[in-house]
Protein backbone atom coordinates (compact mmCIF):
# COMPACT_ATOMS: atom_id res chain seq x y z
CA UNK A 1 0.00 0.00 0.00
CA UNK A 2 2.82 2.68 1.04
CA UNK A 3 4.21 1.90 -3.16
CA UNK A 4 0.59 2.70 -4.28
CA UNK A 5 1.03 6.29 -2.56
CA UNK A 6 4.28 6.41 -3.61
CA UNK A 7 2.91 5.92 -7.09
CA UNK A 8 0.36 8.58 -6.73
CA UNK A 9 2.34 10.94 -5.25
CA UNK A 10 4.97 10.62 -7.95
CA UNK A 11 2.85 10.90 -10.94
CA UNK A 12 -0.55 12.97 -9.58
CA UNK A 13 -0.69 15.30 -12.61
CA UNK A 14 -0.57 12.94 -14.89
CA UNK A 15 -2.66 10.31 -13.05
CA UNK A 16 -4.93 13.27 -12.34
CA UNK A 17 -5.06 14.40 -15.74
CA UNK A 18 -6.84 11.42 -16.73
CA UNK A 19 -9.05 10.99 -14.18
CA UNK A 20 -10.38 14.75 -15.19
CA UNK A 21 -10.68 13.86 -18.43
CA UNK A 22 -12.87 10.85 -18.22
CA UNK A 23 -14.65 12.75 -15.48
CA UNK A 24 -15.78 15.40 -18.24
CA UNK A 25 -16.63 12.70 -20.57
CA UNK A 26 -19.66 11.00 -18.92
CA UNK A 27 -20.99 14.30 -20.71
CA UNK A 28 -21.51 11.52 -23.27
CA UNK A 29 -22.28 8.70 -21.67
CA UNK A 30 -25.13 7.10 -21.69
CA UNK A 31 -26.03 6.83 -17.64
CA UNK A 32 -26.14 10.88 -18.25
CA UNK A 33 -28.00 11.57 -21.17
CA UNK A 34 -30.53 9.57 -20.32
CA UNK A 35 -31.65 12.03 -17.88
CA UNK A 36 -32.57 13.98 -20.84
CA UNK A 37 -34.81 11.72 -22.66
CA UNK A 38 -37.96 12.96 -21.13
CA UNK A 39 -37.22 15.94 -21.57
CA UNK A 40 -36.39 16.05 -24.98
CA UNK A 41 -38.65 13.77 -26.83
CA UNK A 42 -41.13 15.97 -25.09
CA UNK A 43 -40.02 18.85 -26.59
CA UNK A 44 -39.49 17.80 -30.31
CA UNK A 45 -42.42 15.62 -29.74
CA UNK A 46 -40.65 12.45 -30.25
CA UNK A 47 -41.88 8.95 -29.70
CA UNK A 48 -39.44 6.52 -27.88
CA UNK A 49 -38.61 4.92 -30.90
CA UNK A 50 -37.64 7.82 -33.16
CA UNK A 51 -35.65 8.94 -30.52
CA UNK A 52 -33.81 5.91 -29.92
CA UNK A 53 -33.28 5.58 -33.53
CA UNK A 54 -31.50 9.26 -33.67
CA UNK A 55 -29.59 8.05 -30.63
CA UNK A 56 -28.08 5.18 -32.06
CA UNK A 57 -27.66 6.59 -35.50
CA UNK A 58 -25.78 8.83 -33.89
CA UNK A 59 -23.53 6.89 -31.45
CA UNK A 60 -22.98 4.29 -34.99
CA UNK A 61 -21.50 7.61 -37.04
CA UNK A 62 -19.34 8.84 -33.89
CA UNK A 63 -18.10 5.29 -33.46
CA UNK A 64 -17.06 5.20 -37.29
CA UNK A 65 -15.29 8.75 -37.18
CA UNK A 66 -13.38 7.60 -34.59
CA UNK A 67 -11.98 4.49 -35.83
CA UNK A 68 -10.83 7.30 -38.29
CA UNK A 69 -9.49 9.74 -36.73
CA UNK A 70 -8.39 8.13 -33.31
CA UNK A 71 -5.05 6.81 -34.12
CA UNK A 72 -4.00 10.87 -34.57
CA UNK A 73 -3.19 10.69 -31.11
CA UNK A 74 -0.01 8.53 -31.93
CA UNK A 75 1.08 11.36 -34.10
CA UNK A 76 -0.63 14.31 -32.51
CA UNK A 77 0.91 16.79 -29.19
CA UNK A 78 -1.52 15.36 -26.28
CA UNK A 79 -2.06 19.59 -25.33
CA UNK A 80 -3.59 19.37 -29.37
CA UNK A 81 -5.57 16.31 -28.98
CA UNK A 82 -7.09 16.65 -25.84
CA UNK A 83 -8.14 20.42 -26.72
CA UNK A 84 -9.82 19.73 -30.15
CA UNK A 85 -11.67 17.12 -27.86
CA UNK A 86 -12.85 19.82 -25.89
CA UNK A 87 -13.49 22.10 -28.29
CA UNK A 88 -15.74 19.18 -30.00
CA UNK A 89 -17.40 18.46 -26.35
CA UNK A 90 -18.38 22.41 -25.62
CA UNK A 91 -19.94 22.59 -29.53
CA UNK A 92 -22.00 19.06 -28.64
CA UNK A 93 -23.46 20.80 -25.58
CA UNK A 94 -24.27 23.80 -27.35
CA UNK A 95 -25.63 21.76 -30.31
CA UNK A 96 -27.89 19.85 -27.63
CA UNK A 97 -29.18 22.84 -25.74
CA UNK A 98 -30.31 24.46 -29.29
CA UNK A 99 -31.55 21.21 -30.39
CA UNK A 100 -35.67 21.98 -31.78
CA UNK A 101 -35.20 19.77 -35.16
CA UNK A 102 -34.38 16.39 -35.74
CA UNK A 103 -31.19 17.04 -37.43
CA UNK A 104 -29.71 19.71 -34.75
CA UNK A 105 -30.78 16.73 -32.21
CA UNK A 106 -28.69 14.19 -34.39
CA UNK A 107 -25.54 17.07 -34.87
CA UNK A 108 -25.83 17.43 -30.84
CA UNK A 109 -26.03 13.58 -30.08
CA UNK A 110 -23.39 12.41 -32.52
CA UNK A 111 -20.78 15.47 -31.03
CA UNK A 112 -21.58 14.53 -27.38
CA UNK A 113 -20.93 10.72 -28.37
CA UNK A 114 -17.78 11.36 -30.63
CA UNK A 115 -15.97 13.57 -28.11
CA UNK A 116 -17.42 12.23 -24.43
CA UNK A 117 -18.12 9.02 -24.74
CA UNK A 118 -15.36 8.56 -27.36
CA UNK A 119 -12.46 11.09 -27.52
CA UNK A 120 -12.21 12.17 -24.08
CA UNK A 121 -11.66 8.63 -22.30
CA UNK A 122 -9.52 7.42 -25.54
CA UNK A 123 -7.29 10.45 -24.89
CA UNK A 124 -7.05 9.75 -21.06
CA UNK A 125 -6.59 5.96 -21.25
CA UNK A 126 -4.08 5.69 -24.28
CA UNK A 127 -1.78 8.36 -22.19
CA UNK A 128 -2.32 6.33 -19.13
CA UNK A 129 -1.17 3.16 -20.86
CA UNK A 130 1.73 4.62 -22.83
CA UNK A 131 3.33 6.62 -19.73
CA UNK A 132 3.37 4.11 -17.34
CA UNK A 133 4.67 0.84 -17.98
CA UNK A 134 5.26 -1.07 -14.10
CA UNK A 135 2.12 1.35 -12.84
CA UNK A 136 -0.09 0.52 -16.11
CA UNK A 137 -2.97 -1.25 -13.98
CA UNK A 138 -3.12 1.09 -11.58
CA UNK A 139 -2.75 4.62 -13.84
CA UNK A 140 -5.68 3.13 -15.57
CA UNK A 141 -7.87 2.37 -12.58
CA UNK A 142 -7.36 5.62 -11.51
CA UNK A 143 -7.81 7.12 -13.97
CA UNK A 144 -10.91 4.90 -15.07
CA UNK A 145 -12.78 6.27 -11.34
CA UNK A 146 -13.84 9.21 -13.09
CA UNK A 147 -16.54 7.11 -14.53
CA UNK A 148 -18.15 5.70 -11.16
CA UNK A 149 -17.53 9.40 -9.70
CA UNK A 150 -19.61 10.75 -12.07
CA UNK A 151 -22.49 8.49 -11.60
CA UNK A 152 -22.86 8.96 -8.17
CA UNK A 153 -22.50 13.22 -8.91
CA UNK A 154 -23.52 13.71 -12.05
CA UNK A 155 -26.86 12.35 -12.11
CA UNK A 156 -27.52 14.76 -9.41
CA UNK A 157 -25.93 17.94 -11.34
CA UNK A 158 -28.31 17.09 -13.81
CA UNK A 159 -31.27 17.03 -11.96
CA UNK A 160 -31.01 20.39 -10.29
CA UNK A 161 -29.63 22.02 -13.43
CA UNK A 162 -33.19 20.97 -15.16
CA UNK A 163 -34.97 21.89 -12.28
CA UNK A 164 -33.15 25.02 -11.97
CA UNK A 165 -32.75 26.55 -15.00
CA UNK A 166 -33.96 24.16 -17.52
CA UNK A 167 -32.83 21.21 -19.92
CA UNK A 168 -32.10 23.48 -22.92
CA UNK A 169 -29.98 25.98 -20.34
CA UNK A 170 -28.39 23.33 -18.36
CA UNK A 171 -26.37 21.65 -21.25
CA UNK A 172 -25.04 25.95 -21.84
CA UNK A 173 -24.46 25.37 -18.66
CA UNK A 174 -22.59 22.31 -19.14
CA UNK A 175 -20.83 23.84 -21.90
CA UNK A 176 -19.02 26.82 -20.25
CA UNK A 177 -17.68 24.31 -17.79
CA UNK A 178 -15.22 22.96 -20.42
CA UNK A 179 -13.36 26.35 -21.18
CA UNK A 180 -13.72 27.46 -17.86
CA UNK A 181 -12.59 24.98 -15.82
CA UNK A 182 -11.58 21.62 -17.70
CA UNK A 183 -9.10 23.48 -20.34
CA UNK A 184 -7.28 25.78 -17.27
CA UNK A 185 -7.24 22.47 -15.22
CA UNK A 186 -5.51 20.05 -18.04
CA UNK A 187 -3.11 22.67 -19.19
CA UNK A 188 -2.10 23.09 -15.53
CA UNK A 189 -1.59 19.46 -15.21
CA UNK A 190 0.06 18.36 -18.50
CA UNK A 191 2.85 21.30 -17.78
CA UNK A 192 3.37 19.61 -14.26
CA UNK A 193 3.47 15.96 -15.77
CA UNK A 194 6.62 14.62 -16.08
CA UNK A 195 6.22 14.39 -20.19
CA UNK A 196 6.89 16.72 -22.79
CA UNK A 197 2.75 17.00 -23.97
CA UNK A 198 3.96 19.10 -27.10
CA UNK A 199 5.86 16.25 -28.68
CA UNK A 200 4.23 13.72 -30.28
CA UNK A 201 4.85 10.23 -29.34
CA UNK A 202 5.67 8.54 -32.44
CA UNK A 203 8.61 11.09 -32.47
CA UNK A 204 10.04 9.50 -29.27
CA UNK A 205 13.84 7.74 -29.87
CA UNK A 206 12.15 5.19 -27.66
CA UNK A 207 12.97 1.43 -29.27
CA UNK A 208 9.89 0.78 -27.54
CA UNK A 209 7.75 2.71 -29.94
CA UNK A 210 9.84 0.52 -32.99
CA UNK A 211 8.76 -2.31 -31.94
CA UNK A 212 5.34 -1.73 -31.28
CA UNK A 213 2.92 -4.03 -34.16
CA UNK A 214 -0.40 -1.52 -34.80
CA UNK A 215 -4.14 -2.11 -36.03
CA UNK A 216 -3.40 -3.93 -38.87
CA UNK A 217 -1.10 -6.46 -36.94
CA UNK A 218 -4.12 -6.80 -34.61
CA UNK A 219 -6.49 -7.44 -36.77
CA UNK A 220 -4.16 -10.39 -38.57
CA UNK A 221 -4.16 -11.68 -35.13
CA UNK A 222 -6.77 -14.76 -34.55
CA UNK A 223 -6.42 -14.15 -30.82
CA UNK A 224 -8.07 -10.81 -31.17
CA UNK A 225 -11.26 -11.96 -32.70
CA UNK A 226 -11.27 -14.80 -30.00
CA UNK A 227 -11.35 -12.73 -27.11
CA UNK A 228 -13.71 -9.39 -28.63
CA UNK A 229 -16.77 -10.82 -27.85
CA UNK A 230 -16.03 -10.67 -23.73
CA UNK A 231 -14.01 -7.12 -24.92
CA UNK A 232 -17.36 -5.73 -26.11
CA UNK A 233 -19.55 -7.77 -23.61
CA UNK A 234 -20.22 -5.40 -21.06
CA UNK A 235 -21.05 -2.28 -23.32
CA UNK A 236 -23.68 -3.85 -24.91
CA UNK A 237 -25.64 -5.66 -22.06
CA UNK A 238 -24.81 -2.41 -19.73
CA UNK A 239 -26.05 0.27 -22.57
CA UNK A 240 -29.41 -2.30 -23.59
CA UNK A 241 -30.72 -3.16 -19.72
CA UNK A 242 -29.92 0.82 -19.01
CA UNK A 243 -31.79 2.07 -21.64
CA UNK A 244 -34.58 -0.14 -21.50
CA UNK A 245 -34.57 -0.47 -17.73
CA UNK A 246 -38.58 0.21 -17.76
CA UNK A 247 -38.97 -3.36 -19.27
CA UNK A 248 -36.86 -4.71 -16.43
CA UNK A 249 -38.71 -2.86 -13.49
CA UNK A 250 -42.38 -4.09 -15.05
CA UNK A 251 -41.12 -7.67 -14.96
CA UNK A 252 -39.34 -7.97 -11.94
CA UNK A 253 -42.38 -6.00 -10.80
CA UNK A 254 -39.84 -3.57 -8.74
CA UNK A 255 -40.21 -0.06 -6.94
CA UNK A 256 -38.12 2.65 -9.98
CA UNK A 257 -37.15 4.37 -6.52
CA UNK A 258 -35.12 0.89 -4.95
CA UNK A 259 -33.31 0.51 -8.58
CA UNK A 260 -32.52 4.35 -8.56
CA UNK A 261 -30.58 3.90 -5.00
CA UNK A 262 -29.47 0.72 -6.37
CA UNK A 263 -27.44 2.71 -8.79
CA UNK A 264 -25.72 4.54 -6.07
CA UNK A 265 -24.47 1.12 -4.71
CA UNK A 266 -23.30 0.04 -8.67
CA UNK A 267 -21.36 3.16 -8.68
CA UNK A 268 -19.36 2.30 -5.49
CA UNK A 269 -19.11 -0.70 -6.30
CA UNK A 270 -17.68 0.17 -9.55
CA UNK A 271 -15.19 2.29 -8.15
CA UNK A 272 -13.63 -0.69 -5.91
CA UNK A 273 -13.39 -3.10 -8.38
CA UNK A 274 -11.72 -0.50 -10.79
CA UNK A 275 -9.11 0.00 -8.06
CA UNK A 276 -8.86 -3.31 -7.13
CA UNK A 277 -8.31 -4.80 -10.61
CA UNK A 278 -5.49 -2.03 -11.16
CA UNK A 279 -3.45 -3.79 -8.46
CA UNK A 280 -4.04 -7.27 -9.81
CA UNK A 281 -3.24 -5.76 -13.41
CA UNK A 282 -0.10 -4.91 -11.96
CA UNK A 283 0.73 -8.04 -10.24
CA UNK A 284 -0.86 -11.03 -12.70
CA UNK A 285 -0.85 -8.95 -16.26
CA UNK A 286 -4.21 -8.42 -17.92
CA UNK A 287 -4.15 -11.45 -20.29
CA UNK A 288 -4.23 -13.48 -17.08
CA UNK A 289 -7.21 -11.56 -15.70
CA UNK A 290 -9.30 -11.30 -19.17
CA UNK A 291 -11.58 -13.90 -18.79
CA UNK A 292 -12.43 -13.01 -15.43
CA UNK A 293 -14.52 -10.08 -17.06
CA UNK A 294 -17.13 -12.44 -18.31
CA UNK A 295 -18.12 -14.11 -14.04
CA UNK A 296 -19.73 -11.17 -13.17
CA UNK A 297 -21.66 -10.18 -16.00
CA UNK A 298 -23.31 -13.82 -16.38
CA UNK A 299 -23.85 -13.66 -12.87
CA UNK A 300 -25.84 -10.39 -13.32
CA UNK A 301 -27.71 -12.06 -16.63
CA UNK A 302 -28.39 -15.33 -14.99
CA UNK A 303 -29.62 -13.44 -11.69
CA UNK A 304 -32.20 -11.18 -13.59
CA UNK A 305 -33.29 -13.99 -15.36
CA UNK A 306 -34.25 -16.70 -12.80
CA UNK A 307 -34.24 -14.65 -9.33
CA UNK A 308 -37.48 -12.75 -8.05
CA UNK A 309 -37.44 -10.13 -5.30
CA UNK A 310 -36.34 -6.70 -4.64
CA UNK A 311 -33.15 -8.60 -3.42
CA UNK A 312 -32.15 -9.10 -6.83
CA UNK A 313 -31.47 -5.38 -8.07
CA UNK A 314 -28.84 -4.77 -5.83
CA UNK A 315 -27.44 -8.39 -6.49
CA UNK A 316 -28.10 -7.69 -10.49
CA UNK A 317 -26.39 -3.81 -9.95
CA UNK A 318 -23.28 -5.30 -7.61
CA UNK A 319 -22.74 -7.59 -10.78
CA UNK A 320 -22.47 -4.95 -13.09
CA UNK A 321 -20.07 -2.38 -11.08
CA UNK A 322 -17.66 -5.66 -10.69
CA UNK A 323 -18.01 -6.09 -14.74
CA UNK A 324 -17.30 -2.75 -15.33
CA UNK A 325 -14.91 -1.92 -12.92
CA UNK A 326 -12.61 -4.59 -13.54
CA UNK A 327 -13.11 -4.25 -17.68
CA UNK A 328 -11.41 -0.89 -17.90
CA UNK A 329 -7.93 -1.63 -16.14
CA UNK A 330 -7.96 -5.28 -17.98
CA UNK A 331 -8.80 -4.12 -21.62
CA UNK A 332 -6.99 -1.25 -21.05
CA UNK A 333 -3.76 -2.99 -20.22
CA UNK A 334 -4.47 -5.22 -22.60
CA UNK A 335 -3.57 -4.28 -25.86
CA UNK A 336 -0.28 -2.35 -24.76
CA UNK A 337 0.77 -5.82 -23.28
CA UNK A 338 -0.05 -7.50 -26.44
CA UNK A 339 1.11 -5.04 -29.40
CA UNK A 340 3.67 -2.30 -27.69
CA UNK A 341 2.71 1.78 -26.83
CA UNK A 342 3.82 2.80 -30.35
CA UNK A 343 0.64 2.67 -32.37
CA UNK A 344 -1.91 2.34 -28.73
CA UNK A 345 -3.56 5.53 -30.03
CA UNK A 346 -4.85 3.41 -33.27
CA UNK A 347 -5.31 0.54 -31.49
CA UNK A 348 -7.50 1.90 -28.77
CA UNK A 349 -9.40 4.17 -31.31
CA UNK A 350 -10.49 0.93 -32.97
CA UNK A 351 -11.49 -0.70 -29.41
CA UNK A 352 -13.43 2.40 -28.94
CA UNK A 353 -15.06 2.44 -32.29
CA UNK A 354 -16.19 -1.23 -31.62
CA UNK A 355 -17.00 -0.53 -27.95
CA UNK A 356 -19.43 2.29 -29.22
CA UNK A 357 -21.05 0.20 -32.11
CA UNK A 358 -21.96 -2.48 -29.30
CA UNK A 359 -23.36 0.18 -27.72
CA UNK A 360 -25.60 1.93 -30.82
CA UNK A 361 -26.42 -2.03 -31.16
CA UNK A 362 -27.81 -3.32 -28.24
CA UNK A 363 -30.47 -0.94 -27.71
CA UNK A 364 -31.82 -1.50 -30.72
CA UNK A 365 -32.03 -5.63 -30.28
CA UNK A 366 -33.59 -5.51 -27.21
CA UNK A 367 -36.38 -3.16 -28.36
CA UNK A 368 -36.72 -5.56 -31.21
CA UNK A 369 -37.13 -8.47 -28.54
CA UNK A 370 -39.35 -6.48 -26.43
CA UNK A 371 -41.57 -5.39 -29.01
CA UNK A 372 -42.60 -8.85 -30.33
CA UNK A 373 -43.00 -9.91 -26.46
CA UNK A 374 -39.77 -11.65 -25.05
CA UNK A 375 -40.08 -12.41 -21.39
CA UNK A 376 -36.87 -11.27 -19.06
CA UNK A 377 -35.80 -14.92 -18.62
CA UNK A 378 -35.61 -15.52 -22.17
CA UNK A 379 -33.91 -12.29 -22.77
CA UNK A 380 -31.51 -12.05 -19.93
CA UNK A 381 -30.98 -16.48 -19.56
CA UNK A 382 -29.99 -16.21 -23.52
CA UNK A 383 -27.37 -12.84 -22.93
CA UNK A 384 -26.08 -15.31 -19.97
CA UNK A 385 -25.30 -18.05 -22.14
CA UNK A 386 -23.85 -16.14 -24.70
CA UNK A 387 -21.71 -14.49 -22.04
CA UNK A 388 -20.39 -17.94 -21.07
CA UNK A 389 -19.81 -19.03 -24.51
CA UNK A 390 -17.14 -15.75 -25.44
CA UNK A 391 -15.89 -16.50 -21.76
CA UNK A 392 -14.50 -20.06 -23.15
CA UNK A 393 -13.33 -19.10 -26.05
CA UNK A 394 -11.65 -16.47 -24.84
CA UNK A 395 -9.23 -19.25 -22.68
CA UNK A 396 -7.24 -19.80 -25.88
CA UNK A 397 -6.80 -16.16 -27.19
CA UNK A 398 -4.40 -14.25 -24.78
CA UNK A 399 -4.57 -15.84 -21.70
CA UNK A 400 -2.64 -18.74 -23.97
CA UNK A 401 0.36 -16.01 -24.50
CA UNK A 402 3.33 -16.81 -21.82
CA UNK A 403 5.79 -14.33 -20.64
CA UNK A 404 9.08 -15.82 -23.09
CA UNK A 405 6.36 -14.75 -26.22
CA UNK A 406 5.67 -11.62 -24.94
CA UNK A 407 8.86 -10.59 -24.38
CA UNK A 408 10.15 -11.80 -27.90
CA UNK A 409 7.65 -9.61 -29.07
CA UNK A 410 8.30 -6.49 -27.75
């Protein structure tokens, strides 16, 4: 424990850096937005599925421009990256507090997706994973808390932002927070960081960087495609059961006010884990740990499927914060392990991209389901089973790689 502080106290900026930005992100995250959807399909008079629709059309085309773009962070000044990111954050929130026509909805949802649930955590975790090699599990984690933080604070925000100015004013609101306080904050930390933030990191002498195999290596690479499906596993349950959490609370027949404080206990939980699975990143290497991702989340499935009681959401939401805590350090780890810290900036923007069309997908397929009158143990006993199925294949993708191969690669 006295080497964690040492750790933090060593490398706060940076370390803080990252957690900031991912903070800032959950602008675009799903958990957030969704205290909007009233709100606006009200106002543009929107049924749920036309709004879902622009939602996910939207995510899908952010997910794509990433892939695209992404990778500029291996080539890019991290001061330059990170403030086009917030430059493309503050015009989403604008975008979405002018928002009165479909298309200015679209233009607002695809900017908040591209930059906050896409650009901003890319930029954080790709820095965490390329700066810190013996700390890499534990820079992420740290990093990664920004995300249970804000869903035990942000929900709040939002609320008494609606209430007290309005949903159109609260994302201008939201919006002057970026130049105000999240550009005077990251500049402040990146000149404190012990890294020169206006070179770019391809131009490093580093051997390191030289041996480093990028996106196309990965994709040649039949242990990638063996161990996605558990990569992508927990955005697209988490993103379908939050967004059509109504289904769930008819049939589990459960009190919308226990699952709302049941999300205060996910976002703890998420936190621990996060910080937990840091240390054992650290200590075991993530292609150890990657099939551990897939326990929890077919616990959660299996739970909602054939468990009844009010019990069950805060077994089903203790589930989830474990799956997504311990995801981000492992995945995150993950690929810099595996292919180098070179080309992580193209990697990542590629895991990100795929992360993100999980995410546009899911909703989508469960609506489907709902629609033509699936019952929650159907739904939730046949997401379980799939979950088991990527967690065996995933035994022979990286888990299979032993120390002597990884070093030989790198």
């Amino acid at each position: 424990m006295q080497r964690y502080w040492q750790f933090v106290a060593s490398s706060w900026p940076l370390l803080a850096f990252g957690f900031v930005s991912i903070f800032w992100g959950n602008l675009g995250q799903s958990f957030f937005i969704s205290w909007y959807g009233a709100s606006i399909q009200d106002s543009l008079s929107l049924s749920a599925g036309a709004y879902g629709t622009v939602y996910s059309s939207a995510t899908l085309l952010s997910s794509l421009v990433i892939m695209a773009f992404g990778g500029m962070i291996d080539h890019w000044p991290l001061r330059r990256f990170a403030t086009l990111a917030a430059i493309g954050l503050t015009a989403a929130c604008v975008a979405l507090g002018a928002a009165n026509t479909l298309p200015m909805l679209f233009l607002g949802f695809f900017l908040v997706r591209l930059c906050g649930q896409g650009l901003f955590p890319h930029t954080a975790q790709t820095t965490m994973a390329r700066y810190f090699d013996n700390h890499r599990g534990k820079a992420l984690s740290i990093s990664a808390s920004g995300v249970p933080v804000g869903e035990i604070v942000l929900p709040l925000l939002a609320v008494a932002l609606i209430s007290a100015v309005g949903w159109r004013e609260s994302w201008w609101v939201l919006a002057l927070t970026i130049p105000l306080i999240y550009l005077p904050t990251m500049y402040w930390l990146l000149r404190r960081a012990p890294i020169n933030e206006h070179e770019a990191p391809l131009s490093s002498a580093s051997p390191h960087h030289h041996t480093s195999r990028g996106r196309r290596e990965m994709l040649r690479d039949y242990r990638f495609w063996l161990a996605l499906p558990t990569v992508v596993s927990g955005p697209f349950i988490l993103t379908g059961v939050f967004i059509h959490q109504g289904f769930i609370i008819t049939q589990k027949q459960w009190d919308p006010l226990w699952l709302a404080s049941c999300f205060v206990v996910y976002g703890v939980v998420h936190w621990v884990s996060s910080m937990a699975a840091g240390v054992l990143v650290d200590r075991f290497t993530a292609r150890r740990l990657l099939p551990m991702i897939v326990l929890p989340l077919a616990g959660a499935m299996f739970s909602l499927a054939w468990l009844d009681g009010s019990w069950v959401a805060l077994l089903f939401m203790t589930l989830l914060g474990i799956n997504i805590g311990i995801s981000s350090p492992i995945t995150g780890a993950l690929w810099a392990e595996v292919y180098g810290t070179g080309k992580l900036g193209s990697i990542r923007s590629l895991m990100t991209s795929l992360g993100m069309i999980a995410t546009s997908a899911s909703p989508i397929l469960f609506g489907l389901l709902i629609d033509n009158g699936i019952h929650a143990q159907a739904l939730f006993g046949t997401a379980g089973l799939g979950i088991v199925l990527a967690g065996l294949v995933v035994w022979f993708s990286y888990p299979r790689l032993n120390d002597e191969t990884l070093h030989e690669q790198h």
